[in-house]
PDB file of N, CA and C in Angstrom:
ATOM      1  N   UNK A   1     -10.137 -62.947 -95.187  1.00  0.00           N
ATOM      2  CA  UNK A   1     -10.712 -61.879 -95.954  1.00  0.00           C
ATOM      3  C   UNK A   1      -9.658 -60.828 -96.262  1.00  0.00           C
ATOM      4  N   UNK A   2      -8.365 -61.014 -97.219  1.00  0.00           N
ATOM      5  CA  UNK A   2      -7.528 -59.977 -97.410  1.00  0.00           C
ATOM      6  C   UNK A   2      -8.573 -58.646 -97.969  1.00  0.00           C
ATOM      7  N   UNK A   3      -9.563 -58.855 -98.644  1.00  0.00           N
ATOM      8  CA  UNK A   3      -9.565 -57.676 -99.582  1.00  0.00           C
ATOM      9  C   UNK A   3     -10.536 -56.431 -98.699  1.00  0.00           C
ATOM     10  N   UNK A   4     -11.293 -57.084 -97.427  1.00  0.00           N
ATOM     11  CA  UNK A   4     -10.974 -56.702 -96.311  1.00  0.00           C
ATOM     12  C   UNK A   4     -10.325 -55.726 -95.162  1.00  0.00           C
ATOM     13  N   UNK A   5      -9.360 -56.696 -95.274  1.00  0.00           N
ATOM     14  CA  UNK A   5      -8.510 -56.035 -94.534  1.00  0.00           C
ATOM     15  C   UNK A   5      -7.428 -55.024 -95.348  1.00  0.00           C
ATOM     16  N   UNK A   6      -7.277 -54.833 -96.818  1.00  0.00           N
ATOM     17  CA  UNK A   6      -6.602 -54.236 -97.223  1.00  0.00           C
ATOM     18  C   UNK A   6      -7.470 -52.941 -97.713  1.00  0.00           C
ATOM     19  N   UNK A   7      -8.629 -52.860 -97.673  1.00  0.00           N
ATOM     20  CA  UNK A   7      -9.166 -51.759 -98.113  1.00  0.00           C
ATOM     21  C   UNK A   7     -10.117 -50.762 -96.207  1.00  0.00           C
ATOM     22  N   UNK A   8      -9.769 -51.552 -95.362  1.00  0.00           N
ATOM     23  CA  UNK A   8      -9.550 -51.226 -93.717  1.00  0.00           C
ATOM     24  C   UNK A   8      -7.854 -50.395 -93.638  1.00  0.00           C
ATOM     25  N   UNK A   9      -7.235 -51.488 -94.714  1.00  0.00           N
ATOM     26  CA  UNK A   9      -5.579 -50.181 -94.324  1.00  0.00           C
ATOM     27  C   UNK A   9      -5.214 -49.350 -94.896  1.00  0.00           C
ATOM     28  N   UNK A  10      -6.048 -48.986 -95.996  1.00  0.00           N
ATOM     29  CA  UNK A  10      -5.906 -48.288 -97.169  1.00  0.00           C
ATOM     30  C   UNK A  10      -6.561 -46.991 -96.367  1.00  0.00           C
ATOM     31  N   UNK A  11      -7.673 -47.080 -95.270  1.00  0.00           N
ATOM     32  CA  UNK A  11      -9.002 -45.820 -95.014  1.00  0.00           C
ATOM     33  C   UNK A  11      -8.029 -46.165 -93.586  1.00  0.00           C
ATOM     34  N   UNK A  12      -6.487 -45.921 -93.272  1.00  0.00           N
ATOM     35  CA  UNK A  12      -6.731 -45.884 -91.565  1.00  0.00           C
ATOM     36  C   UNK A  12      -5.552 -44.610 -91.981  1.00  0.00           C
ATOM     37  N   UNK A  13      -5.930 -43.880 -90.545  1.00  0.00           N
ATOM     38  CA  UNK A  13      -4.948 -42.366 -90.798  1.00  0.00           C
ATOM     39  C   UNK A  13      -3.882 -42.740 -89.770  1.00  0.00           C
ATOM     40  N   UNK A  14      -3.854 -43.880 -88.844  1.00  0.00           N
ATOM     41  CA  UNK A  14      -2.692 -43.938 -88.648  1.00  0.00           C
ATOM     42  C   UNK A  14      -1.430 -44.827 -89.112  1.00  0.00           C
ATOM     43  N   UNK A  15      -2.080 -45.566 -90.709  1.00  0.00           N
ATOM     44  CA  UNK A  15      -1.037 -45.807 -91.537  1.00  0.00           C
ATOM     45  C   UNK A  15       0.172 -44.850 -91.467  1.00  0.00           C
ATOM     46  N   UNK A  16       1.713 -45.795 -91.617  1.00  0.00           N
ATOM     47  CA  UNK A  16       2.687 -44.872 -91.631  1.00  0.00           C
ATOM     48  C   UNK A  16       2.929 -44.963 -93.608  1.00  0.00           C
ATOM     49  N   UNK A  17       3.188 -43.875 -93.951  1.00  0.00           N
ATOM     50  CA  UNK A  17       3.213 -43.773 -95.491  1.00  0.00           C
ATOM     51  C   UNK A  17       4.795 -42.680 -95.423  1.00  0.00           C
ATOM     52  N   UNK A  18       5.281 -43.858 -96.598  1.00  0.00           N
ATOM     53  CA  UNK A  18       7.110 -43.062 -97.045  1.00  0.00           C
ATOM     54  C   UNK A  18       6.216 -42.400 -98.148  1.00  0.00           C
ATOM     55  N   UNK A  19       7.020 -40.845 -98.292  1.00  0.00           N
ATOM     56  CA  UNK A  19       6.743 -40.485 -99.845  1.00  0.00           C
ATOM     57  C   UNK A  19       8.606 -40.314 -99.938  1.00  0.00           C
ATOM     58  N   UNK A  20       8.644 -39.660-101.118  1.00  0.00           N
ATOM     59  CA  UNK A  20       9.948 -38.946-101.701  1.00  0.00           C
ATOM     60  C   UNK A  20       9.295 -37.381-101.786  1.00  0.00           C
ATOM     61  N   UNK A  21      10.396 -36.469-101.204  1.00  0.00           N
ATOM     62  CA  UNK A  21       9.736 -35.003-101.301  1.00  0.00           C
ATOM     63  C   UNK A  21      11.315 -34.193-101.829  1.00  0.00           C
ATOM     64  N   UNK A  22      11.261 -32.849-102.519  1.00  0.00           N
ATOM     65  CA  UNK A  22      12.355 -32.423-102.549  1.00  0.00           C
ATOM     66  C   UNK A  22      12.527 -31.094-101.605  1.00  0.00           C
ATOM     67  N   UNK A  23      13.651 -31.261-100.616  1.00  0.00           N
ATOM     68  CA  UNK A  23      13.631 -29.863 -99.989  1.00  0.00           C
ATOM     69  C   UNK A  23      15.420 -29.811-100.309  1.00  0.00           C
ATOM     70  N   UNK A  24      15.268 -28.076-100.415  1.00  0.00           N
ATOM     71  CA  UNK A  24      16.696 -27.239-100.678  1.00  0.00           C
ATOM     72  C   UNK A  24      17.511 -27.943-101.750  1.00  0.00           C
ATOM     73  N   UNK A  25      16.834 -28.360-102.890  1.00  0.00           N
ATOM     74  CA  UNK A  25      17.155 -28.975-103.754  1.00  0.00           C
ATOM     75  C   UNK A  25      17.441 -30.478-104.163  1.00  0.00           C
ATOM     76  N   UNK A  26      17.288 -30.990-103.001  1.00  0.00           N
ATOM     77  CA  UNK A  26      17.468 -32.560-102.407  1.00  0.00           C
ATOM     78  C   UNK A  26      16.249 -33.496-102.629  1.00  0.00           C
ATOM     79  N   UNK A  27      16.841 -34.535-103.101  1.00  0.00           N
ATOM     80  CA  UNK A  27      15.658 -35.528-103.177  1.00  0.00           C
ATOM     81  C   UNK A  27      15.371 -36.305-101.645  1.00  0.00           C
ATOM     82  N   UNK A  28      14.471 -35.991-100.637  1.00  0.00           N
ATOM     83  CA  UNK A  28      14.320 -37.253 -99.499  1.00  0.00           C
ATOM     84  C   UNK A  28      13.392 -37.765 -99.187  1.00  0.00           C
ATOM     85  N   UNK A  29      13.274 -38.646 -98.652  1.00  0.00           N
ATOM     86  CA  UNK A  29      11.914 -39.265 -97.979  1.00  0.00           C
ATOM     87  C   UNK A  29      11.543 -38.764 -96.417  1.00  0.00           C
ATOM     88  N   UNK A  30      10.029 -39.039 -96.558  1.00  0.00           N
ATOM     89  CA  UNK A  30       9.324 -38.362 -95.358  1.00  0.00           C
ATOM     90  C   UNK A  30       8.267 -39.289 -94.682  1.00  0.00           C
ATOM     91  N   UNK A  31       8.142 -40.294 -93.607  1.00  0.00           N
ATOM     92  CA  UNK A  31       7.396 -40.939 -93.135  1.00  0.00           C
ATOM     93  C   UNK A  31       6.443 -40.075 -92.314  1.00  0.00           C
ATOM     94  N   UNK A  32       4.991 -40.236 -92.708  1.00  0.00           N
ATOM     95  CA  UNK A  32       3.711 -39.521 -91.864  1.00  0.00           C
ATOM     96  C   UNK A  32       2.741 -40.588 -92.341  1.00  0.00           C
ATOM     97  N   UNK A  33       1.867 -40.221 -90.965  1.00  0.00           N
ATOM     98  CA  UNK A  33       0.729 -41.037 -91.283  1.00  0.00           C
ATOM     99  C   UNK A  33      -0.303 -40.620 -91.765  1.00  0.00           C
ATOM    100  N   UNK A  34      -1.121 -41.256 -92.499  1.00  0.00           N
ATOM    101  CA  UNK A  34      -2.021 -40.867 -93.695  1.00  0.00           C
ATOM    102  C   UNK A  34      -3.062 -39.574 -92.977  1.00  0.00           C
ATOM    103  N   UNK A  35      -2.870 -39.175 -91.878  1.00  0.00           N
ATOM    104  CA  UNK A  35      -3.775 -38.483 -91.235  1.00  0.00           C
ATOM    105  C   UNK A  35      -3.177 -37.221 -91.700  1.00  0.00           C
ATOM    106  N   UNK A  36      -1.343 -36.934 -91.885  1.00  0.00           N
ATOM    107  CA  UNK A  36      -0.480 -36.140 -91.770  1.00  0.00           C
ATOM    108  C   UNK A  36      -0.948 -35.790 -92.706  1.00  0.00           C
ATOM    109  N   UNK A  37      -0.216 -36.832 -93.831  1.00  0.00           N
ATOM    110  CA  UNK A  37      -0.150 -36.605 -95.323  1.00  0.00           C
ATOM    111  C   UNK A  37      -1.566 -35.405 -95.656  1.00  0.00           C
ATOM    112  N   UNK A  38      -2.951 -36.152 -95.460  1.00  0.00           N
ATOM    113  CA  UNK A  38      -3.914 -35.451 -95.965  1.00  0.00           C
ATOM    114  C   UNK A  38      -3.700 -33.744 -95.370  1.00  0.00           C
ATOM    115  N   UNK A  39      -3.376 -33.683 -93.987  1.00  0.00           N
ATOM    116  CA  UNK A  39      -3.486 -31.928 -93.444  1.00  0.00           C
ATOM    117  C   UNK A  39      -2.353 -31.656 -94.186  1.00  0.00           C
ATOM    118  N   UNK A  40      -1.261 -31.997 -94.632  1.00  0.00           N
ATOM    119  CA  UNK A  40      -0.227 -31.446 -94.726  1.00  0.00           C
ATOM    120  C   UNK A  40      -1.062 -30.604 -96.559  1.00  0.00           C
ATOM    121  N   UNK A  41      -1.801 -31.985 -97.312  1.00  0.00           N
ATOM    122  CA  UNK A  41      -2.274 -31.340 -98.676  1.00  0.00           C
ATOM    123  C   UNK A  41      -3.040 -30.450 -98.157  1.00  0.00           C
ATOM    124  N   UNK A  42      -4.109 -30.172 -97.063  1.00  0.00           N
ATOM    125  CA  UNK A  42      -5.183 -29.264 -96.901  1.00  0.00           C
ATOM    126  C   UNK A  42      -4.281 -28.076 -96.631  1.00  0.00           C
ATOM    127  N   UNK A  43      -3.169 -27.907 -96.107  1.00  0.00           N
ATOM    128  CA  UNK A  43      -2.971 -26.511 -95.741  1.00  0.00           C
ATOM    129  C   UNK A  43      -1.864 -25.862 -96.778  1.00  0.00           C
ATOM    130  N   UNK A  44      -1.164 -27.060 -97.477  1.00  0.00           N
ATOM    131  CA  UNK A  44      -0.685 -26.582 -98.788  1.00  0.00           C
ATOM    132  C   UNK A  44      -1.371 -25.857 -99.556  1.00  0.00           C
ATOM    133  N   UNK A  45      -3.037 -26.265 -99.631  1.00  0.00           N
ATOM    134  CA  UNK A  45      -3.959 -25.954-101.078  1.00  0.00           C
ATOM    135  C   UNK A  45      -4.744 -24.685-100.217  1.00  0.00           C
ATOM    136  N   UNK A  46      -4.832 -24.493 -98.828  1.00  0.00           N
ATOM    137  CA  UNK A  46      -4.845 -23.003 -98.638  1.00  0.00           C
ATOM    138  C   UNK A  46      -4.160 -21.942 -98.544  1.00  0.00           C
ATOM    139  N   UNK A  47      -2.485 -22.412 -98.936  1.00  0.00           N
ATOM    140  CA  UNK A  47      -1.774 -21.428 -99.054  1.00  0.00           C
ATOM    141  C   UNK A  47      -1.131 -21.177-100.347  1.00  0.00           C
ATOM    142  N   UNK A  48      -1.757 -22.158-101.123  1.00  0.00           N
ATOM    143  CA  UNK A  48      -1.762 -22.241-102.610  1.00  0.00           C
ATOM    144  C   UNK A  48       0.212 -22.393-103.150  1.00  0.00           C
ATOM    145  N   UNK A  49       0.363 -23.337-102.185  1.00  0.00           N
ATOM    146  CA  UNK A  49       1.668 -23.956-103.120  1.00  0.00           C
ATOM    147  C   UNK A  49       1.243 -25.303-102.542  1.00  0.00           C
ATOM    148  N   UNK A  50       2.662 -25.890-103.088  1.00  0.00           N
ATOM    149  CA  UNK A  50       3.039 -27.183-103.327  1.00  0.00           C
ATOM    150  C   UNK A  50       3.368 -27.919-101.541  1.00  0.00           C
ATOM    151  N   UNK A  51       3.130 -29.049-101.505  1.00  0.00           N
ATOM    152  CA  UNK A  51       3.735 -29.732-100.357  1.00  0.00           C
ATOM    153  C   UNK A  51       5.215 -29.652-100.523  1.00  0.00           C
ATOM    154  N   UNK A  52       5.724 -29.578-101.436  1.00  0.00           N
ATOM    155  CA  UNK A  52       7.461 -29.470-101.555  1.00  0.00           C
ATOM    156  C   UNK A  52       7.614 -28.228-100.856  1.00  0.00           C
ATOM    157  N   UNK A  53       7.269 -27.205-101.338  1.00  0.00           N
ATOM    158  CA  UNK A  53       7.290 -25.670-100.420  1.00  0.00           C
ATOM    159  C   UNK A  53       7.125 -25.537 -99.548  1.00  0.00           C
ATOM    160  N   UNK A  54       6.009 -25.999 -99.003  1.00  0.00           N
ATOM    161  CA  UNK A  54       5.674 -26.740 -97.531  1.00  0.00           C
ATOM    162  C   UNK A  54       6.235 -26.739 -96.646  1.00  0.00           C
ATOM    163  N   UNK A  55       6.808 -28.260 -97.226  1.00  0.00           N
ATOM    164  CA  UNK A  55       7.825 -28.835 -96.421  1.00  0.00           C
ATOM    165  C   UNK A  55       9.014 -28.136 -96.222  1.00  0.00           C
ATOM    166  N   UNK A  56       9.782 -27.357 -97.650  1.00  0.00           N
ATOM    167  CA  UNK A  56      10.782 -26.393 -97.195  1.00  0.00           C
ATOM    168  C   UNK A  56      10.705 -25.497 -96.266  1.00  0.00           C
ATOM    169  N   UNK A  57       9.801 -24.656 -96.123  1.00  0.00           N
ATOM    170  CA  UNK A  57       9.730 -24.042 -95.170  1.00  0.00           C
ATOM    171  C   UNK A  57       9.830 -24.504 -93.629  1.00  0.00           C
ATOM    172  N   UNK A  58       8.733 -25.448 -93.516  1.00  0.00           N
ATOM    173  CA  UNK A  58       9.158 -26.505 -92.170  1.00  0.00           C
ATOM    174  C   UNK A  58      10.492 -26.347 -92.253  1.00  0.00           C
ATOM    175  N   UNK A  59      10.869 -27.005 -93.098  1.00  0.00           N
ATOM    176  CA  UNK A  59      12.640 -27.831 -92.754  1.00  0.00           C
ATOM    177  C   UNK A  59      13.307 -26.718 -92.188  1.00  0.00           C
ATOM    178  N   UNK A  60      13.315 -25.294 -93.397  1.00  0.00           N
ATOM    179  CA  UNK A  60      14.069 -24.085 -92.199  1.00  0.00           C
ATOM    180  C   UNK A  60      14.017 -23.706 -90.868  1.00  0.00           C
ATOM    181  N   UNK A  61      12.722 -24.137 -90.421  1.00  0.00           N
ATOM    182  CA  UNK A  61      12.911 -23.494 -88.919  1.00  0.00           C
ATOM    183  C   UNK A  61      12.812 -25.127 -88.447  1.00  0.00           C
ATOM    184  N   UNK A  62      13.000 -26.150 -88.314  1.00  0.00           N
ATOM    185  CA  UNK A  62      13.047 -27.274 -87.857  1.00  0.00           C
ATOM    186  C   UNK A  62      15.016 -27.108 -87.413  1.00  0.00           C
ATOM    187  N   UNK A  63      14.750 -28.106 -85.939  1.00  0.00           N
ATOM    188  CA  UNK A  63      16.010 -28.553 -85.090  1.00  0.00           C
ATOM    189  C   UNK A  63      16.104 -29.737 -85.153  1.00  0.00           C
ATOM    190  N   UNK A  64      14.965 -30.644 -85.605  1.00  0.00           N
ATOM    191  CA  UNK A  64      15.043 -31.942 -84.973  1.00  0.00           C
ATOM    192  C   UNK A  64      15.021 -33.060 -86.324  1.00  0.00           C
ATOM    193  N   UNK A  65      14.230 -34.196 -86.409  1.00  0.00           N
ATOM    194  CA  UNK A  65      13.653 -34.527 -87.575  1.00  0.00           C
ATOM    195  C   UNK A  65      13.072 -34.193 -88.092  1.00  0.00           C
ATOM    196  N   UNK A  66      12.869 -34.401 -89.287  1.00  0.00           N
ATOM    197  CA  UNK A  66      11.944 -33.043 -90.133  1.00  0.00           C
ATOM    198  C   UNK A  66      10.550 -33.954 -90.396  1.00  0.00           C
ATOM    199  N   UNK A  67      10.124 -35.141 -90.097  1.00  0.00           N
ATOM    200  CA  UNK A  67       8.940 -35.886 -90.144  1.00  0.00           C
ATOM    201  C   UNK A  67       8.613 -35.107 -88.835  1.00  0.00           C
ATOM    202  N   UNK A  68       8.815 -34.993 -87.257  1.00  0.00           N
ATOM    203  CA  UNK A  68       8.285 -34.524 -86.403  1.00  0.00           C
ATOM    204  C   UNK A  68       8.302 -33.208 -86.354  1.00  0.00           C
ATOM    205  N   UNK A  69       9.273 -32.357 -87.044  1.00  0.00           N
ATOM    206  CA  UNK A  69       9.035 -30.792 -87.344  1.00  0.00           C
ATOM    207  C   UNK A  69       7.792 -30.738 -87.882  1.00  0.00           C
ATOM    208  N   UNK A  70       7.370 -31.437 -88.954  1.00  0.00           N
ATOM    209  CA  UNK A  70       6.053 -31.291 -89.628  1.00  0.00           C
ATOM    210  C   UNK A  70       4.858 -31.340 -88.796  1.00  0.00           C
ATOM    211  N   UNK A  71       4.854 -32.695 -88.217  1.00  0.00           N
ATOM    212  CA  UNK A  71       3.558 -33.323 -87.644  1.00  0.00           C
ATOM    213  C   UNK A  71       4.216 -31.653 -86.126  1.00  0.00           C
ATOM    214  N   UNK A  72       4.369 -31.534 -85.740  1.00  0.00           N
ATOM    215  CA  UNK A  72       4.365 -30.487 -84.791  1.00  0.00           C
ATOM    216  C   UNK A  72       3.931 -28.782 -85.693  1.00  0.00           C
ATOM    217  N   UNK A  73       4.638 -28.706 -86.786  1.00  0.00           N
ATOM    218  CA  UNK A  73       3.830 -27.511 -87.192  1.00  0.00           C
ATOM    219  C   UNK A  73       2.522 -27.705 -87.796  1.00  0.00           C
ATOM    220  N   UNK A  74       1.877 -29.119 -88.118  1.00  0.00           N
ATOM    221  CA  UNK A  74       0.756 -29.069 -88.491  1.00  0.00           C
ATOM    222  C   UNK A  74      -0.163 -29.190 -87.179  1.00  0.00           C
ATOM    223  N   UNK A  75       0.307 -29.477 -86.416  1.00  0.00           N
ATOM    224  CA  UNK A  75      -0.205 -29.158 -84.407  1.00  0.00           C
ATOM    225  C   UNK A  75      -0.943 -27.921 -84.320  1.00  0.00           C
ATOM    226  N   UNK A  76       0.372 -27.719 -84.109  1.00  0.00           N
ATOM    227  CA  UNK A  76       0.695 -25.641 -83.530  1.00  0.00           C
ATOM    228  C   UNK A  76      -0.704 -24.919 -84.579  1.00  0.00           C
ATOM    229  N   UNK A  77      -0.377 -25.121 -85.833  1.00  0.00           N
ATOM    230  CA  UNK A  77      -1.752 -24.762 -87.468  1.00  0.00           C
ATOM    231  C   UNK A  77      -2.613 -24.555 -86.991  1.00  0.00           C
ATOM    232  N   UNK A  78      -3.422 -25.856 -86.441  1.00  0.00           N
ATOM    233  CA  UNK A  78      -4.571 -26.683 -86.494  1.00  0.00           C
ATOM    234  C   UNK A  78      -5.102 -25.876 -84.483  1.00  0.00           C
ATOM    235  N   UNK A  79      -4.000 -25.911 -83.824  1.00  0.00           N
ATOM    236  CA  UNK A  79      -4.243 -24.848 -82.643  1.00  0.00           C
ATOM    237  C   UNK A  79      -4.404 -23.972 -82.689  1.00  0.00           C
ATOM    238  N   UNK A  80      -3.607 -23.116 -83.720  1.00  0.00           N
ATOM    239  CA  UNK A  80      -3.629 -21.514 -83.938  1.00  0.00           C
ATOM    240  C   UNK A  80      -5.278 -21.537 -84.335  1.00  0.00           C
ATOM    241  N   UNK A  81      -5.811 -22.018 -85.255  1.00  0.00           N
ATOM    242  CA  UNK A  81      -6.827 -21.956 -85.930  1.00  0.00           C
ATOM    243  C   UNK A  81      -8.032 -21.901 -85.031  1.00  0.00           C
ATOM    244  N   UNK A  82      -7.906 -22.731 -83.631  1.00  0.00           N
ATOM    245  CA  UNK A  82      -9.057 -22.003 -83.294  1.00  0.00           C
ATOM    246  C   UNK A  82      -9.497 -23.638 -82.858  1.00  0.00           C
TER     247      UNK A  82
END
């Protein structure tokens, strides 16, 4: 039953998903899992920019990889919040 199982991997949030994003003028890629991806759009569209902006910001105060800078400031967010 592929069609199945491909519309089971299409609805799972711990799919890992590459995009291409631009930070500090740079074109790169960013692996998160579809769980990421979606908070990362929800808290973009309450602060009314772009996931590119987003992500820049992450990247400035990030030390480490900037896929786990993210998934850690969308943590810390989602804690602050309550």
């Amino acid at each position: 039953m592929m069609g199945e199982h491909q519309s089971q991997h299409a609805t799972d949030p711990a799919r890992l998903v590459k995009r291409s994003v631009v930070v500090a003028g740079h074109r790169t890629s960013v692996s998160l899992e579809d769980a990421f991806w979606a908070e990362l759009r929800r808290v973009a569209a309450i602060r009314r920019c772009s996931i590119n902006a987003l992500i820049a910001e992450i990247d400035e105060g990030r030390s480490g990889n900037l896929s786990s800078a993210i998934r850690v400031f969308l943590l810390l967010n989602r804690v602050q919040q309550g």
